[in-house]
N, C-alpha and C. Protein backbone atom coordinates (compact mmCIF):
# COMPACT_ATOMS: atom_id res chain seq x y z
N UNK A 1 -5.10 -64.67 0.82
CA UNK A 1 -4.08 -63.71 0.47
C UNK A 1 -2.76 -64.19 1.06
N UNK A 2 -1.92 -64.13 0.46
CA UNK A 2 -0.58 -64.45 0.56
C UNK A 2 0.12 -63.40 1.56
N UNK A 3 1.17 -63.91 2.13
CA UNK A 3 2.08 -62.64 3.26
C UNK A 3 2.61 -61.64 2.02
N UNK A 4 3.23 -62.01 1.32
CA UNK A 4 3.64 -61.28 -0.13
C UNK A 4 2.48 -59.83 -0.38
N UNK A 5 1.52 -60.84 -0.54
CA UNK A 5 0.43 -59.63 -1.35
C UNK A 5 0.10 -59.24 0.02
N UNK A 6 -0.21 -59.31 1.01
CA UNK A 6 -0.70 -58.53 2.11
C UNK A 6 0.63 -57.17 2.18
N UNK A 7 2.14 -58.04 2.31
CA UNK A 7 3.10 -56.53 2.55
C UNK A 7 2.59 -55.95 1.61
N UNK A 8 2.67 -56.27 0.09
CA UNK A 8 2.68 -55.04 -0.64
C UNK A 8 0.98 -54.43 -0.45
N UNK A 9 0.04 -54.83 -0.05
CA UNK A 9 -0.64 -54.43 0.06
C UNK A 9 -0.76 -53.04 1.11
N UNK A 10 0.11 -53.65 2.10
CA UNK A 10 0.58 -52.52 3.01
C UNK A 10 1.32 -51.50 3.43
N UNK A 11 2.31 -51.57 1.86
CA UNK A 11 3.24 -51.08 2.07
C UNK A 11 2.29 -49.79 0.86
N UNK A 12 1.42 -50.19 -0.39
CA UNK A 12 1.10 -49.60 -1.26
C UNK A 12 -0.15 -48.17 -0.05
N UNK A 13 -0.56 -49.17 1.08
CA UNK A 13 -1.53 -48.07 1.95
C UNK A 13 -0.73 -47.19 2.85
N UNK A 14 0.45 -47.90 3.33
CA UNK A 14 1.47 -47.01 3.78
C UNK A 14 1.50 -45.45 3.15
N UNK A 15 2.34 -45.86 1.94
CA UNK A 15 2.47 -44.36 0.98
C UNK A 15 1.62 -44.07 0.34
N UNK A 16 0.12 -44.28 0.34
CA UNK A 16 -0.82 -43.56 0.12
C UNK A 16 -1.44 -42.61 1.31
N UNK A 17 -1.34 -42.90 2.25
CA UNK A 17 -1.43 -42.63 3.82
C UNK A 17 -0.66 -41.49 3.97
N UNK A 18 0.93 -41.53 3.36
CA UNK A 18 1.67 -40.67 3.57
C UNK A 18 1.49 -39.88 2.68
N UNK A 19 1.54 -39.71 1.30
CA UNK A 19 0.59 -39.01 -0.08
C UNK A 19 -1.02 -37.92 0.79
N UNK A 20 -1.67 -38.85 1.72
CA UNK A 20 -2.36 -37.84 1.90
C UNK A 20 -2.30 -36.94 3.02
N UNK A 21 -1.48 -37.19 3.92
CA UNK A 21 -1.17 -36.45 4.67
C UNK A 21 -0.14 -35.49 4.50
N UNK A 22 0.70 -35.36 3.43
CA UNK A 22 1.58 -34.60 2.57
C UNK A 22 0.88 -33.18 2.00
N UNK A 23 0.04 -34.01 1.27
CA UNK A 23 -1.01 -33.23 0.94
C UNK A 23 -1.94 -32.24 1.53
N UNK A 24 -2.51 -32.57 2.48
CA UNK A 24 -3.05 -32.33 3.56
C UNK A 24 -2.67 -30.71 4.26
N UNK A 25 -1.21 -31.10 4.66
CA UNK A 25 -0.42 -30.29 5.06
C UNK A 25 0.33 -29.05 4.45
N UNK A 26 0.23 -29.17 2.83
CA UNK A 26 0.20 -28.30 1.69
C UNK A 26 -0.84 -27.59 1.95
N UNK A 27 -2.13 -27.85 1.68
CA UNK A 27 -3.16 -27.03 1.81
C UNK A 27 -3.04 -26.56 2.86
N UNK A 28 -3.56 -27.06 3.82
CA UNK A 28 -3.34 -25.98 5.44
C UNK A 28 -2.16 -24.93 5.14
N UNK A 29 -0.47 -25.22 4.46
CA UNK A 29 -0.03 -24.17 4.83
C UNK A 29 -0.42 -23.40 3.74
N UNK A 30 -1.07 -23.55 2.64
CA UNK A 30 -1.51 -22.59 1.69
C UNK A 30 -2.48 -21.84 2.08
N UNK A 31 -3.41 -22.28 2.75
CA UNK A 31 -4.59 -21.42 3.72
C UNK A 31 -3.84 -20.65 4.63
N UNK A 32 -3.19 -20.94 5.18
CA UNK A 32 -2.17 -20.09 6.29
C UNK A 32 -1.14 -18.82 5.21
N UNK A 33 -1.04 -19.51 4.21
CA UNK A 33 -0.33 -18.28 3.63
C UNK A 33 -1.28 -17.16 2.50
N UNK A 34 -2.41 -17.80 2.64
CA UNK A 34 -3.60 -16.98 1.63
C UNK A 34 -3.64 -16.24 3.02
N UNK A 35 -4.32 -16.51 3.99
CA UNK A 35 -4.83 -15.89 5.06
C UNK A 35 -3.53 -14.02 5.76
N UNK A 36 -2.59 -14.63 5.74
CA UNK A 36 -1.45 -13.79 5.98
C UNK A 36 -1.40 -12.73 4.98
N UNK A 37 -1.40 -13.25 3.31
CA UNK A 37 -1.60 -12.12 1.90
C UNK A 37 -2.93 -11.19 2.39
N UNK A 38 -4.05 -12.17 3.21
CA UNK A 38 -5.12 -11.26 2.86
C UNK A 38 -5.28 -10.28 3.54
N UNK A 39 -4.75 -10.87 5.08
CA UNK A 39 -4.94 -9.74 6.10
C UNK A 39 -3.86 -8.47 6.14
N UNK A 40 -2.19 -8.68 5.22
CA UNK A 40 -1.82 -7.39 5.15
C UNK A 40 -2.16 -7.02 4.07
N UNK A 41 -2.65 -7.27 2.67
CA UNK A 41 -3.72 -6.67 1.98
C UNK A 41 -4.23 -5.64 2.27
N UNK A 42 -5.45 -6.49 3.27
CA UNK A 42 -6.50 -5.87 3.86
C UNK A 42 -6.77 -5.25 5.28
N UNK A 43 -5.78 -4.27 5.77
CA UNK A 43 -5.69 -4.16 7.38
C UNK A 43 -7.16 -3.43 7.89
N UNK A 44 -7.88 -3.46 7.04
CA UNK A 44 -8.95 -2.83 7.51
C UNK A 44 -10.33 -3.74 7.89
N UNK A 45 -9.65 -5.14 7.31
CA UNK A 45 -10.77 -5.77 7.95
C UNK A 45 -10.18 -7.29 8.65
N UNK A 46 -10.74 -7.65 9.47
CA UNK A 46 -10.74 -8.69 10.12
C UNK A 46 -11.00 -9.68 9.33
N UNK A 47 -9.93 -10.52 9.01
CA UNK A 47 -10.22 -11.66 8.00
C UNK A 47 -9.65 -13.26 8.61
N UNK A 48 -10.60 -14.45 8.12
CA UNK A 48 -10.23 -15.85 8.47
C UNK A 48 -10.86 -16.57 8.17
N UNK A 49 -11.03 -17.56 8.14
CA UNK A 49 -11.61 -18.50 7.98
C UNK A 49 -12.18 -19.63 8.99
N UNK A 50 -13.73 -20.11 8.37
CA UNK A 50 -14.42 -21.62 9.50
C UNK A 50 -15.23 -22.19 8.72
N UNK A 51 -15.52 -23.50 9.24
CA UNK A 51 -16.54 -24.30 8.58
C UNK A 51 -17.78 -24.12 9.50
N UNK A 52 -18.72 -23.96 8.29
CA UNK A 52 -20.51 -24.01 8.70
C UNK A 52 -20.57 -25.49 9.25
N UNK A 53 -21.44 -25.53 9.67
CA UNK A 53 -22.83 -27.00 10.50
C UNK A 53 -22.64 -27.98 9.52
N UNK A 54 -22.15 -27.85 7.94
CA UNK A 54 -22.07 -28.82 7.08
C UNK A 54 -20.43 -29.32 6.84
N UNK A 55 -19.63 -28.77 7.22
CA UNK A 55 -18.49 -28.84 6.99
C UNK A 55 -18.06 -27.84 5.39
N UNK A 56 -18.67 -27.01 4.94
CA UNK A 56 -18.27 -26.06 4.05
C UNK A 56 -17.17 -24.86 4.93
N UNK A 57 -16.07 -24.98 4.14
CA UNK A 57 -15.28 -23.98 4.44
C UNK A 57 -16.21 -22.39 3.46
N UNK A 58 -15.38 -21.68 4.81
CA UNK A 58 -15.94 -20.18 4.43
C UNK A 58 -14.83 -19.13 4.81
N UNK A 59 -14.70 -18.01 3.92
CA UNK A 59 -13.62 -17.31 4.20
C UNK A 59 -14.47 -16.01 4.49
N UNK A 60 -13.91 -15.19 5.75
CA UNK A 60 -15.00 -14.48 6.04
C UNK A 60 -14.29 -12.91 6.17
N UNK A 61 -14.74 -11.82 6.37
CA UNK A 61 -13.86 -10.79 6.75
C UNK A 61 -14.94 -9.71 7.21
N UNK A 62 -14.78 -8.97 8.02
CA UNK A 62 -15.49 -8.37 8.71
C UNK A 62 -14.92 -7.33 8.98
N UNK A 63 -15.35 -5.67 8.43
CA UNK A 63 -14.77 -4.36 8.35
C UNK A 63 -14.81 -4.06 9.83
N UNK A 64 -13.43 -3.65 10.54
CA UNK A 64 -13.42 -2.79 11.41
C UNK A 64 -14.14 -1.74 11.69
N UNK A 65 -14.36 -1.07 10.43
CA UNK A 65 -14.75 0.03 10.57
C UNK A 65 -16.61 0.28 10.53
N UNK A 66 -17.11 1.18 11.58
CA UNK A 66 -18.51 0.79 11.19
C UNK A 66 -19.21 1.24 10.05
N UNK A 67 -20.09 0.46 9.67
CA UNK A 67 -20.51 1.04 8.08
C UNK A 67 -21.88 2.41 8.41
N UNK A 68 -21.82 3.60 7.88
CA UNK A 68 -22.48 4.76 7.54
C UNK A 68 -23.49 4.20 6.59
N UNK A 69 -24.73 4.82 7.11
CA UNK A 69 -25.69 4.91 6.04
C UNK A 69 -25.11 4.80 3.82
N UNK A 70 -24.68 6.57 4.36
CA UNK A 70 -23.89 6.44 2.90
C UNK A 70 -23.18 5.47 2.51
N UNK A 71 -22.10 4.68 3.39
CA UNK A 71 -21.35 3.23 2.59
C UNK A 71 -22.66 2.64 2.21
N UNK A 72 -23.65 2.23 3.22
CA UNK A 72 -24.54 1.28 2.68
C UNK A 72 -25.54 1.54 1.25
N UNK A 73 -25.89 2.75 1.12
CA UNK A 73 -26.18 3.14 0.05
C UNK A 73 -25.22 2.88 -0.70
N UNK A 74 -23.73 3.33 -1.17
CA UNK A 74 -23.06 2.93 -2.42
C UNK A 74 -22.82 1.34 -2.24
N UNK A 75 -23.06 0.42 -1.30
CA UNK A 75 -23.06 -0.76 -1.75
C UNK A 75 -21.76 -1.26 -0.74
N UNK A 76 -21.48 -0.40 0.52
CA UNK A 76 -20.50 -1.49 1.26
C UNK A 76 -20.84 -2.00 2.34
N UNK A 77 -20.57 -3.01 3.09
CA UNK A 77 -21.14 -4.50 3.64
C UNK A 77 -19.98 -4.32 4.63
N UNK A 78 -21.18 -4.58 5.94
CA UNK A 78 -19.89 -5.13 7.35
C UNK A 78 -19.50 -6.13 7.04
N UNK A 79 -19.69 -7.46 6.91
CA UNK A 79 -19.27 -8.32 6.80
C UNK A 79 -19.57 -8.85 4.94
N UNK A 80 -18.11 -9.67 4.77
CA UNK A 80 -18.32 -10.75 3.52
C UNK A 80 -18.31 -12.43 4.10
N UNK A 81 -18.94 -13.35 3.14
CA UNK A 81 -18.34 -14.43 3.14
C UNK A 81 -18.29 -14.76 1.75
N UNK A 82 -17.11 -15.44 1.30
CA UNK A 82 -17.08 -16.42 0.31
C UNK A 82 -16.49 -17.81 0.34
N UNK A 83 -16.48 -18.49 -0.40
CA UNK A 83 -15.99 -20.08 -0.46
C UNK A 83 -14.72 -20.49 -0.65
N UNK A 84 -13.96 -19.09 -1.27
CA UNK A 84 -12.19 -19.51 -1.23
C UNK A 84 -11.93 -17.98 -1.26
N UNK A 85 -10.44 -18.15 -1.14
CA UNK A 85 -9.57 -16.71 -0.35
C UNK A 85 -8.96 -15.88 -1.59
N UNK A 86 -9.35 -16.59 -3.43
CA UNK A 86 -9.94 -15.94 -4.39
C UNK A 86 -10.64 -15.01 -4.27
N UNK A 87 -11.79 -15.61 -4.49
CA UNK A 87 -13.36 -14.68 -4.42
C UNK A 87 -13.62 -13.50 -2.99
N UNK A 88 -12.99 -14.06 -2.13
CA UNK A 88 -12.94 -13.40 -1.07
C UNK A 88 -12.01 -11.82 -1.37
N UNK A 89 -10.51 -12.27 -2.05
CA UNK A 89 -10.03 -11.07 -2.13
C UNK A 89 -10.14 -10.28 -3.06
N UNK A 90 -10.91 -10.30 -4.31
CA UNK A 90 -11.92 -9.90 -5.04
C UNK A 90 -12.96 -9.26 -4.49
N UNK A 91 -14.04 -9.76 -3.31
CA UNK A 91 -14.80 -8.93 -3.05
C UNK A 91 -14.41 -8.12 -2.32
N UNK A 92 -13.22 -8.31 -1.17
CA UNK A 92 -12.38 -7.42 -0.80
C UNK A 92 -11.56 -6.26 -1.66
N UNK A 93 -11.24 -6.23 -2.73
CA UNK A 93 -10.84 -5.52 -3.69
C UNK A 93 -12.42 -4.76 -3.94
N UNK A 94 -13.04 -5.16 -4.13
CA UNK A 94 -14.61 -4.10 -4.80
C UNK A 94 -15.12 -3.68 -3.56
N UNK A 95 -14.86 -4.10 -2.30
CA UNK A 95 -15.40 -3.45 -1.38
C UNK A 95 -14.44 -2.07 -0.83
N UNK A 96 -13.09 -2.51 -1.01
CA UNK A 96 -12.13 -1.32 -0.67
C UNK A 96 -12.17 -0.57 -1.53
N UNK A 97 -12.60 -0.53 -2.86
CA UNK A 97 -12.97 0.83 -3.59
C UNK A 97 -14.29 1.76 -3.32
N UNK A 98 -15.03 0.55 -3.01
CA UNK A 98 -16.17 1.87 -2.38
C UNK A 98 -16.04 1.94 -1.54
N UNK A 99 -15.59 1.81 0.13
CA UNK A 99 -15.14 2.47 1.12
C UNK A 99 -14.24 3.69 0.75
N UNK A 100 -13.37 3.61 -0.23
CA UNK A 100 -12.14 4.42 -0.62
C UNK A 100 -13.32 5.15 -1.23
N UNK A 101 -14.11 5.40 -2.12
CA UNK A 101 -14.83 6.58 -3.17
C UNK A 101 -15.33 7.03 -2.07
N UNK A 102 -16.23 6.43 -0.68
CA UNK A 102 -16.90 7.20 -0.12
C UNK A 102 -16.31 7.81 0.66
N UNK A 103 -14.96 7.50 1.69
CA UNK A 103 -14.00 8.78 1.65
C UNK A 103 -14.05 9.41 0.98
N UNK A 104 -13.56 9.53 0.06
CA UNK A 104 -13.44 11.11 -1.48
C UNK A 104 -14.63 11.64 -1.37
N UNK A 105 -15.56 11.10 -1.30
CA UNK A 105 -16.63 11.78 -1.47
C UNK A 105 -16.48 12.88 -0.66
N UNK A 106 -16.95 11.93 0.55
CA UNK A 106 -16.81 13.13 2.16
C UNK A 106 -15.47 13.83 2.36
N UNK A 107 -14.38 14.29 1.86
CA UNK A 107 -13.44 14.97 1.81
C UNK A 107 -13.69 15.96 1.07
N UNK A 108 -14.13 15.82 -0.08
CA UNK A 108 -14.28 16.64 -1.53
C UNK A 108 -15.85 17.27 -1.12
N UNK A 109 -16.53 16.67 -0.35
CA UNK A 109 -18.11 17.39 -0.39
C UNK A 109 -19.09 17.33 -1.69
N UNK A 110 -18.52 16.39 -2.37
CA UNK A 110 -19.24 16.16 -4.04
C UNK A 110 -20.34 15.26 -3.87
């Protein structure tokens, strides 16, 4: 290999190097700014994110509040996990409606 083809060789790993650490740093602050939407969203539950024993990210959230027999009967959960801060605030959305109905319930006595 020539000095020629080695610079450009190095110069082409250079700004790929920099390409992924650019990158890199996008995501993290997009996780940092999903994470911020979710938790004032959601002030009722403890929300964040970690990776399992495999390196799978997991977005997790965990209700403050303790769950009643009755939540558990209509179907609400101390804790969620899902795989992105999508699906997560989705099940967060279907879980804050049945926490919210089973208030009404117990207000209304129905």
């Amino acid at each position: 290999m020539t000095d020629d083809e080695l610079l450009t060789l190095l110069r082409a790993t250079s700004e790929s190097a920099r390409d992924v650490m650019a990158q890199a740093a996008l995501l993290q602050d997009l996780r940092g700014r999903q994470l911020l939407v979710l938790r004032s969203t959601y002030p009722g539950w403890d929300i964040d994110f970690e990776r399992d024993s495999t390196g799978q990210l997991w977005w997790t959230a965990e209700l403050y509040k303790a769950v009643t027999l009755e939540m558990v009967a209509a179907g609400v959960v101390q804790c969620v996990r899902q795989p992105d801060a999508i699906a997560l605030a989705a099940t967060l959305a279907w879980q804050s409606a049945l926490v919210h109905n089973c208030r009404a319930h117990n207000m209304f006595g129905t």
